[in-house]
N, C-alpha and C. Protein backbone atom coordinates (compact mmCIF):
# COMPACT_ATOMS: atom_id res chain seq x y z
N UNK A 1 156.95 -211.36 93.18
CA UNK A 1 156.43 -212.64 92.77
C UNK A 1 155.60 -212.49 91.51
N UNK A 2 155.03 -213.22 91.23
CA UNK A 2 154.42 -213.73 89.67
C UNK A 2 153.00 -213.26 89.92
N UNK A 3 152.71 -213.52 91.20
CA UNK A 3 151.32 -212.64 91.46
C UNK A 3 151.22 -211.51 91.31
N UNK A 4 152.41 -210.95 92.68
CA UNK A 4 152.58 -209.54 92.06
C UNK A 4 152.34 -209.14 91.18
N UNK A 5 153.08 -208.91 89.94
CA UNK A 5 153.21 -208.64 88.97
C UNK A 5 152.17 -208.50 87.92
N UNK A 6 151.12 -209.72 88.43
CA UNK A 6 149.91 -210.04 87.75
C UNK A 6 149.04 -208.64 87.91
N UNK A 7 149.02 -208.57 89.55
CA UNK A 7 147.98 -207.58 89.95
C UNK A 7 148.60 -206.21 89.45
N UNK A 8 149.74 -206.01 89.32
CA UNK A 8 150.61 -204.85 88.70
C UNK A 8 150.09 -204.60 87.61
N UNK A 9 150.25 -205.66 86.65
CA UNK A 9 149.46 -205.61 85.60
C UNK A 9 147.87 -205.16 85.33
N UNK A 10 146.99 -205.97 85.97
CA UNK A 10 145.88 -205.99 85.58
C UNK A 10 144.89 -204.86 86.46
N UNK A 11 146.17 -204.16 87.30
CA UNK A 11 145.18 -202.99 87.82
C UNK A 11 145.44 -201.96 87.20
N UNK A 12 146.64 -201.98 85.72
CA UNK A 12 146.92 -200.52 85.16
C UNK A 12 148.23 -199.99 85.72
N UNK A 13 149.10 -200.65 86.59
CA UNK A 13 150.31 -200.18 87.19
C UNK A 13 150.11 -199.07 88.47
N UNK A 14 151.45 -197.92 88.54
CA UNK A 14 151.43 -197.22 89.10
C UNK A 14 150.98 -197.66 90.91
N UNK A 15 151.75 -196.65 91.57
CA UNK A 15 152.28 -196.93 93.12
C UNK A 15 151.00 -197.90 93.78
N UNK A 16 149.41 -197.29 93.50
CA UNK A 16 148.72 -197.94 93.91
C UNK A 16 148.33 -199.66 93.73
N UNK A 17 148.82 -199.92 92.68
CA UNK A 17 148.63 -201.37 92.31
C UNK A 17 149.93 -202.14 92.95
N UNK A 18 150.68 -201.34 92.40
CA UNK A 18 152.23 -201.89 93.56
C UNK A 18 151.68 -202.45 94.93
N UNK A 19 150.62 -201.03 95.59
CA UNK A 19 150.71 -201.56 96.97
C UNK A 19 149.84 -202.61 97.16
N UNK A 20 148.86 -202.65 96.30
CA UNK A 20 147.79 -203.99 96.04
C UNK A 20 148.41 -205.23 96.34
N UNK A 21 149.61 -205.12 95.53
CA UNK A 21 149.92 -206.26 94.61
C UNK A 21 150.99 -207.07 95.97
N UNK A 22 151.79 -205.81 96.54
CA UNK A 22 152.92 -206.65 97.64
C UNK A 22 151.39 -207.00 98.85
N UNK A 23 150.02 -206.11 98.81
CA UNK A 23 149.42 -206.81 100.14
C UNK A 23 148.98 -207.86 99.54
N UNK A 24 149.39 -208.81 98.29
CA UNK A 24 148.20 -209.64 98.29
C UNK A 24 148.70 -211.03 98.56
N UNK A 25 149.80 -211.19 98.67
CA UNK A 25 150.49 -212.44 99.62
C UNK A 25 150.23 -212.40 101.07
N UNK A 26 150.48 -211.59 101.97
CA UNK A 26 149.62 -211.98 103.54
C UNK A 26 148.57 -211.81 103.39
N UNK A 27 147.31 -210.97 102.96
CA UNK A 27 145.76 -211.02 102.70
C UNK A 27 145.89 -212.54 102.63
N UNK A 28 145.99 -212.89 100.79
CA UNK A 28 145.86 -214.31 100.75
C UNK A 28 146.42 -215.51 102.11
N UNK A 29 147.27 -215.40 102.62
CA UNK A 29 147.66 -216.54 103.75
C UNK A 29 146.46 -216.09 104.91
N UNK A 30 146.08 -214.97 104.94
CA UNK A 30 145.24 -214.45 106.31
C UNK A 30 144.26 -215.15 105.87
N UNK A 31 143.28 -214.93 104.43
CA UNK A 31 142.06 -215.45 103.90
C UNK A 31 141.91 -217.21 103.86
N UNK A 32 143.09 -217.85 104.04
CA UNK A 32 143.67 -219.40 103.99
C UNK A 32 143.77 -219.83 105.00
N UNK A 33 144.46 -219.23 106.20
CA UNK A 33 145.26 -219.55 107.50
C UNK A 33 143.46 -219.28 108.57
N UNK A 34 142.61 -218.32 108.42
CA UNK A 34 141.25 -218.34 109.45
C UNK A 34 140.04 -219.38 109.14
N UNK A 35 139.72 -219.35 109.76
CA UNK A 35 138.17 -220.28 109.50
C UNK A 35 137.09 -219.79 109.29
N UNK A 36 136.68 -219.60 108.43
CA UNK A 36 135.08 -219.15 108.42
C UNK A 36 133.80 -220.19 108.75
N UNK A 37 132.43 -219.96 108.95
CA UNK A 37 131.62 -220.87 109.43
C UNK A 37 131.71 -221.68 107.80
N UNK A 38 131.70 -223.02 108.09
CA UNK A 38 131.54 -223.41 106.96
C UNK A 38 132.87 -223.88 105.42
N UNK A 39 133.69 -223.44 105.81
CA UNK A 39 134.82 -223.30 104.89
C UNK A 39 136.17 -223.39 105.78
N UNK A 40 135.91 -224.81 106.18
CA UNK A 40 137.47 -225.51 106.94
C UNK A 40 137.93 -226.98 105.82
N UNK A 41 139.09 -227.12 106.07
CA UNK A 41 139.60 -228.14 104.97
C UNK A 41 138.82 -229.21 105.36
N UNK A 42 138.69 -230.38 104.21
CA UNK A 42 138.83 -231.17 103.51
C UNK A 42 139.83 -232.57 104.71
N UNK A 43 140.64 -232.34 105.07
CA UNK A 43 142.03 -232.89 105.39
C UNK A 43 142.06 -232.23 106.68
N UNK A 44 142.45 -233.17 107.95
CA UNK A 44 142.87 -232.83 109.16
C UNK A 44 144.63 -232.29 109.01
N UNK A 45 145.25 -231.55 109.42
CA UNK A 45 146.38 -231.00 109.72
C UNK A 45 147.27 -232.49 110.03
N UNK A 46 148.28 -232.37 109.59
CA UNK A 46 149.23 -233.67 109.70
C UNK A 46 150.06 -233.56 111.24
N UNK A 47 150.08 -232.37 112.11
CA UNK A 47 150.16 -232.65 113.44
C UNK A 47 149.25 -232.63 114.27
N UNK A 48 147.87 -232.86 113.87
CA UNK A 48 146.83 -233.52 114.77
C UNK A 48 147.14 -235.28 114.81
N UNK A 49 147.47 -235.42 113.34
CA UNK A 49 147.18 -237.37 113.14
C UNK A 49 148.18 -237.81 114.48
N UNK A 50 149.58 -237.59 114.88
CA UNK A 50 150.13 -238.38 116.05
C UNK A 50 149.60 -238.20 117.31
N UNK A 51 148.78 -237.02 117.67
CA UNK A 51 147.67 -236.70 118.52
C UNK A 51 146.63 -237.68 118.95
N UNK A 52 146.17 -238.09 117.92
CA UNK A 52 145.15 -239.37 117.89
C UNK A 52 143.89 -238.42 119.29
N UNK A 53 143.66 -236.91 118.68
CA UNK A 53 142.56 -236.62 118.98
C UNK A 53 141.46 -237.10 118.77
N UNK A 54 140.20 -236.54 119.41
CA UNK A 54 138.88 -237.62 119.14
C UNK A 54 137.43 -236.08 119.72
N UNK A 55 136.88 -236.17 118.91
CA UNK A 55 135.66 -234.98 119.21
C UNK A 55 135.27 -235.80 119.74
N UNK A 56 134.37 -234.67 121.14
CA UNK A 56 133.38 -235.60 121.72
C UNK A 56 132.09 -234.31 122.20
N UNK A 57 131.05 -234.52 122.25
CA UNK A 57 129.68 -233.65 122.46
C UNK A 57 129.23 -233.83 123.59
N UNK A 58 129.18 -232.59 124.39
CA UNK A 58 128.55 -232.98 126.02
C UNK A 58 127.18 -232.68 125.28
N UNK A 59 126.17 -234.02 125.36
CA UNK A 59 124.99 -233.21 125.37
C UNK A 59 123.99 -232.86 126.41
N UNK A 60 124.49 -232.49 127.51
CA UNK A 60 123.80 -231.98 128.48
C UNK A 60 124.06 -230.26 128.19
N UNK A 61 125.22 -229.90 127.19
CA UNK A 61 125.62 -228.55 126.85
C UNK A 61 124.75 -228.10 125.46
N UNK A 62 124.62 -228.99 125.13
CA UNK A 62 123.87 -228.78 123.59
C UNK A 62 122.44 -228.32 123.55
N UNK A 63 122.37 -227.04 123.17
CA UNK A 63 120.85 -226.87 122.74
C UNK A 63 120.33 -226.35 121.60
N UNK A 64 120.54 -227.50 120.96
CA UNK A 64 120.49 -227.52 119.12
C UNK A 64 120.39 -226.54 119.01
N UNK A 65 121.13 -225.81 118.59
CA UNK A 65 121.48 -224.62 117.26
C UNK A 65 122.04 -225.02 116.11
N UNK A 66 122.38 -226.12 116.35
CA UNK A 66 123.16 -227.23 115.28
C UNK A 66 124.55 -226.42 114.13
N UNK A 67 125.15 -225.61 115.08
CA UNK A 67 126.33 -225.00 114.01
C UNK A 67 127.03 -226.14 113.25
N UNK A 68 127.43 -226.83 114.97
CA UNK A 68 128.65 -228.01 114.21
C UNK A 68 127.98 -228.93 113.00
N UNK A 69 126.55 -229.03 112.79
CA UNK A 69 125.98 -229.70 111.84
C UNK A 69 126.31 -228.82 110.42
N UNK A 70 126.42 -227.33 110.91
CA UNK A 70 126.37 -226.79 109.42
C UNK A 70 128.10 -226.44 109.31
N UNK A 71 128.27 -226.61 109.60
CA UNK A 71 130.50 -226.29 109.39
C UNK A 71 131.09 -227.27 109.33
N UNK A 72 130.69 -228.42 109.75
CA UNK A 72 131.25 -229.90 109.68
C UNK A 72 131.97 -230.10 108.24
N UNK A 73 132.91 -230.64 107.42
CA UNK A 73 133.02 -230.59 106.49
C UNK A 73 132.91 -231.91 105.84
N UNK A 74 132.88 -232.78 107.26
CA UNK A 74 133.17 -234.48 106.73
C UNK A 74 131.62 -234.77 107.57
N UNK A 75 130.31 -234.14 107.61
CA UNK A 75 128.94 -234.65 107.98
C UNK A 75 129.29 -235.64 108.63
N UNK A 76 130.16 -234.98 109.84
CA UNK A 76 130.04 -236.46 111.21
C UNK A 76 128.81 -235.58 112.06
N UNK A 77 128.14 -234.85 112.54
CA UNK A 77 126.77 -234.81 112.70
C UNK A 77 125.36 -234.69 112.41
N UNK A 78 124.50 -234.84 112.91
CA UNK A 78 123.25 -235.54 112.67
C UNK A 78 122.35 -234.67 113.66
N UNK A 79 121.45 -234.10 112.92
CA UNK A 79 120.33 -233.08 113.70
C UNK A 79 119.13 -234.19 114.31
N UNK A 80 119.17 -233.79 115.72
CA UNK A 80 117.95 -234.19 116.53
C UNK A 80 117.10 -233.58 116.55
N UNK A 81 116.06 -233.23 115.75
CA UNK A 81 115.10 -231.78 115.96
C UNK A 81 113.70 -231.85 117.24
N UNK A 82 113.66 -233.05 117.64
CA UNK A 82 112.73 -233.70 118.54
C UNK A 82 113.59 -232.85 119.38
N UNK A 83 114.73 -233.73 119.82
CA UNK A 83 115.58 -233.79 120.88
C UNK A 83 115.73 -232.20 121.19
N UNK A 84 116.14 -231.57 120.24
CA UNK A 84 116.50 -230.01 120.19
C UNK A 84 118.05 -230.35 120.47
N UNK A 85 118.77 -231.68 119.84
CA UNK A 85 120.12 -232.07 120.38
C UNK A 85 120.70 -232.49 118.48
N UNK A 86 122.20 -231.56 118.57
CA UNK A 86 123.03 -232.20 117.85
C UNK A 86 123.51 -233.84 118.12
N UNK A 87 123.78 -234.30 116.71
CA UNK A 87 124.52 -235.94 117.74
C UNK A 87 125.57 -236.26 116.72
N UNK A 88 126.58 -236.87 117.12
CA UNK A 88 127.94 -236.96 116.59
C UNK A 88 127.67 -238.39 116.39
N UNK A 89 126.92 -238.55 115.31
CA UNK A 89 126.84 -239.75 114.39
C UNK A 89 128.09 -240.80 114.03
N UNK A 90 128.75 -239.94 113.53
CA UNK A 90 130.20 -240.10 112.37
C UNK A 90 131.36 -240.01 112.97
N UNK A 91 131.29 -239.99 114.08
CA UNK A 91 133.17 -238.99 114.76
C UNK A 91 134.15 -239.63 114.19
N UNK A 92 134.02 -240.80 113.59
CA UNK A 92 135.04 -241.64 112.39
C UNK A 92 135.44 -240.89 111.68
N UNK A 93 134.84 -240.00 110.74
CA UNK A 93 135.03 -239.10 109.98
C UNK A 93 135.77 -237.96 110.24
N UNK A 94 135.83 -237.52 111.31
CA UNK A 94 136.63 -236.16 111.88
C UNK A 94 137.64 -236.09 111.62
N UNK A 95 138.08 -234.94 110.51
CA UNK A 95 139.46 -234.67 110.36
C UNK A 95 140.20 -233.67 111.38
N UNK A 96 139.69 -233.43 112.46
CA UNK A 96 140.07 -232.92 113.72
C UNK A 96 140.27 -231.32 113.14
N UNK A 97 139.64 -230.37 112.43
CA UNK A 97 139.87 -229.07 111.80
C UNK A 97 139.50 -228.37 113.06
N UNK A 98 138.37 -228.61 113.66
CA UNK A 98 138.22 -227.63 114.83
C UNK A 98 136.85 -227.15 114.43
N UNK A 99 136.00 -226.77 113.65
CA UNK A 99 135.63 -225.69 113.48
C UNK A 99 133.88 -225.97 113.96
N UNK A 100 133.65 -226.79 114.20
CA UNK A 100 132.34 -227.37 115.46
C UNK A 100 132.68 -226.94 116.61
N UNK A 101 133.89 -226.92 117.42
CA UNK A 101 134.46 -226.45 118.44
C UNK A 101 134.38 -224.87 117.78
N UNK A 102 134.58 -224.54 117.47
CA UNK A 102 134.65 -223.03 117.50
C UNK A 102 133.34 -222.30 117.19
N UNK A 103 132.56 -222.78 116.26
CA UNK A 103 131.36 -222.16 116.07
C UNK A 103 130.58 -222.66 117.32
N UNK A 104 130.56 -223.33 117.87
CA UNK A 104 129.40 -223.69 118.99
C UNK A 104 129.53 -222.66 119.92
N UNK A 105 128.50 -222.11 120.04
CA UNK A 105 128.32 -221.25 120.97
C UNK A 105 128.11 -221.60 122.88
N UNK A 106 127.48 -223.06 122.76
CA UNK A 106 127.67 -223.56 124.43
C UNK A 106 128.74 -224.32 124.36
N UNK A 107 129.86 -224.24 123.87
CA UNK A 107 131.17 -225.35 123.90
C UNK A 107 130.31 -226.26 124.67
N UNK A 108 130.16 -226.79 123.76
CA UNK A 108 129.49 -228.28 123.80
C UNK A 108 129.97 -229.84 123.38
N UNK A 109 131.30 -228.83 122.58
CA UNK A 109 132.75 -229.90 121.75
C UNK A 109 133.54 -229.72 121.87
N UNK A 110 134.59 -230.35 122.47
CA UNK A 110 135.75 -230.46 122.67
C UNK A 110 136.71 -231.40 122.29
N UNK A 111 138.06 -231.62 122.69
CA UNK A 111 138.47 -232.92 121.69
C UNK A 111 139.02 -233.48 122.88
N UNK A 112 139.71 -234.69 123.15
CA UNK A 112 140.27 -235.52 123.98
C UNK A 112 141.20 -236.00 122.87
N UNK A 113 142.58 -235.98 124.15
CA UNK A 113 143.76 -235.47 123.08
C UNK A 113 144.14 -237.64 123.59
N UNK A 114 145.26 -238.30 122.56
CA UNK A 114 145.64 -239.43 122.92
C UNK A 114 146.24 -239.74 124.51
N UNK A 115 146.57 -239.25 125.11
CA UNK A 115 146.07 -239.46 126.80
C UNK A 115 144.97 -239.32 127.64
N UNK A 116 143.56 -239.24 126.62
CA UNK A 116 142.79 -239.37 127.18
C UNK A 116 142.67 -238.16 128.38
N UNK A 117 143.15 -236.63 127.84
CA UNK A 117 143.38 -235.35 128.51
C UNK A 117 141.88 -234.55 127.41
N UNK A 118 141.14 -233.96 128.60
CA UNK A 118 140.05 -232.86 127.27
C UNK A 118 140.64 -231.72 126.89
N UNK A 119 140.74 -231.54 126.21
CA UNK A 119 141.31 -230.08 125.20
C UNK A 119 140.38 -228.97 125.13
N UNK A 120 140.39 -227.89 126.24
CA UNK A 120 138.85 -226.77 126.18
C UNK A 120 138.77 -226.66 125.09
N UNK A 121 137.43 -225.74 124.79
CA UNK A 121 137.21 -225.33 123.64
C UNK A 121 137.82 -224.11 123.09
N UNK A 122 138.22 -223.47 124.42
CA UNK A 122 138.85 -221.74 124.49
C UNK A 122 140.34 -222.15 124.26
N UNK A 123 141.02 -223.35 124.34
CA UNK A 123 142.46 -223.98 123.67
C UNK A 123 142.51 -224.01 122.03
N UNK A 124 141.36 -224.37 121.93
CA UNK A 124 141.48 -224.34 120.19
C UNK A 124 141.10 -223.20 119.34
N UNK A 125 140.00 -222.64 120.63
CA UNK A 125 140.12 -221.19 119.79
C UNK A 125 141.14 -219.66 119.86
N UNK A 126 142.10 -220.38 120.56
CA UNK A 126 143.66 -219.87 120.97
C UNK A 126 144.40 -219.76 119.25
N UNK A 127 144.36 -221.49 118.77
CA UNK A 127 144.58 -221.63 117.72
C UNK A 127 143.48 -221.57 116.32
N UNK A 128 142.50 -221.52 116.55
CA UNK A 128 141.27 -221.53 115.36
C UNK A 128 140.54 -220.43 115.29
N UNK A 129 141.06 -219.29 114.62
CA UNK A 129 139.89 -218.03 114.83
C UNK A 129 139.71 -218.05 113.51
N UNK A 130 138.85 -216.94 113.62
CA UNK A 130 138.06 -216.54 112.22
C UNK A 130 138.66 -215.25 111.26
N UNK A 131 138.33 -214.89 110.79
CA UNK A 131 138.80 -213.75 109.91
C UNK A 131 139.19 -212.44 110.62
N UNK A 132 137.79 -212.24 111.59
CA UNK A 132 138.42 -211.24 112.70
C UNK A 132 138.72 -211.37 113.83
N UNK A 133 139.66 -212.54 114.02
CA UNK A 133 141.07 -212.96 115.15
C UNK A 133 139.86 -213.24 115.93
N UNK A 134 138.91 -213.64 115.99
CA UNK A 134 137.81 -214.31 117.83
C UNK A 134 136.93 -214.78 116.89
N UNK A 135 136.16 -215.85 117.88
CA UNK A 135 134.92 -216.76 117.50
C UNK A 135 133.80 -216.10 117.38
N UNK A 136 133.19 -216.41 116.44
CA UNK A 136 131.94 -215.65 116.27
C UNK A 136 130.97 -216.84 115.76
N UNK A 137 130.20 -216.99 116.12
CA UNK A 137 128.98 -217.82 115.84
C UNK A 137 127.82 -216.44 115.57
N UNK A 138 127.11 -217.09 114.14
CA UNK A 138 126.24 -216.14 113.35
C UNK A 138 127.09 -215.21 112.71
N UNK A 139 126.17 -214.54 112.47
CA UNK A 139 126.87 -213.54 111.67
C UNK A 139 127.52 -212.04 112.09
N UNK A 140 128.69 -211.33 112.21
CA UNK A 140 129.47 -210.59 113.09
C UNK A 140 128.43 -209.24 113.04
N UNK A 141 128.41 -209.28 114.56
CA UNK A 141 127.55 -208.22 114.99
C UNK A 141 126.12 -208.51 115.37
N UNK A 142 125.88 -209.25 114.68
CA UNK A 142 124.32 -210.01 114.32
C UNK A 142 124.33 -210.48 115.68
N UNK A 143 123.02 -211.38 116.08
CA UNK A 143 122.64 -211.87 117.13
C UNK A 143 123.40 -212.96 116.60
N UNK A 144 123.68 -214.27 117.93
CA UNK A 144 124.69 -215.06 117.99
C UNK A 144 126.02 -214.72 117.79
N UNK A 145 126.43 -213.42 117.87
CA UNK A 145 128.26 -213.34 117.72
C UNK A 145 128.77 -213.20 118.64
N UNK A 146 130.22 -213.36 118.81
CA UNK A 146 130.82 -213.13 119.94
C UNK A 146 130.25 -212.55 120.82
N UNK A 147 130.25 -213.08 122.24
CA UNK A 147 129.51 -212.39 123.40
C UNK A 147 127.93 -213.05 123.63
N UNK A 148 127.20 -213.08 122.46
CA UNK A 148 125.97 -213.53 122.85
C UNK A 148 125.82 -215.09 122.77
N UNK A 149 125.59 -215.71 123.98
CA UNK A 149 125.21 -217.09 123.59
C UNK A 149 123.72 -217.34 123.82
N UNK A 150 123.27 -216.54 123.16
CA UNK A 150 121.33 -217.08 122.87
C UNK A 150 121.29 -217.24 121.83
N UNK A 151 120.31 -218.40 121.59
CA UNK A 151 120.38 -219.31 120.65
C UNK A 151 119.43 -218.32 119.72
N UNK A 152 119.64 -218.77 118.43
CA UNK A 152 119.02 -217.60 116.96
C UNK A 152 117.79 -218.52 117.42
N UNK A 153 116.91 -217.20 117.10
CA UNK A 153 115.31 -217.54 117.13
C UNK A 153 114.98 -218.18 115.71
């Protein structure tokens, strides 16, 4: 490809840039295709829209850590800092990406699919992982990652 070739180029040639250059088409789809906290599209997926999914927030599960406030990409939530409660202000806005469901550490969001069926949170993170294939809330390794659900001091 044209990329290829680019990176062929601009690393000086020879076998090693070759191998650069053929990994940098799946890298790139891997770096595109995961979610990071914070960096989910713009645009819901065009086989969610006949879905006529809908986020919804148990907040009896919520104890503000407020991820989904910071990964949201369309600010459909709203920090309660009294409350110590996220609140789904906006759910109008939801382009159904997932990624409130996945960073929340008390699955506290889930979606309800157009039959009015709930969709776990461990269903979407079947389909929604992160860079290193599982959910990680915080930073990997750090307190809040996979495994720990205590909330960051």
């Amino acid at each position: 490809t044209a990329v290829a070739v680019a990176l062929v180029a601009a690393a000086g040639g020879g076998a090693g840039a070759l191998a650069a250059a053929l990994a940098a088409p799946p890298l790139l789809t891997a770096l595109l295709t995961f979610d990071y906290a914070g960096s989910t599209p713009l645009e819901g997926g065009s086989h969610f829209d006949s879905r006529s999914w809908k986020i919804e927030l148990d907040t009896e599960r919520c104890a503000g850590i407020f991820r989904c406030w910071e990964v949201c990409p369309e600010a459909c939530f709203e920090r309660d800092d009294a409350a110590r409660k996220a609140v789904l202000a906006h759910d109008e806005r939801c382009v159904r990406c997932g990624a409130c469901v996945v960073q929340c550490p008390k699955d506290a969001l889930y979606f309800i699919d157009g039959e009015g069926d709930r969709i776990a949170p461990e269903t979407i993170r079947r389909f929604k992982l992160n860079l290193l294939g599982r959910r990680t809330v915080g930073t990997p390794g750090g307190e809040g990652a996979e495994g720990d659900r205590r909330a960051p001091h």
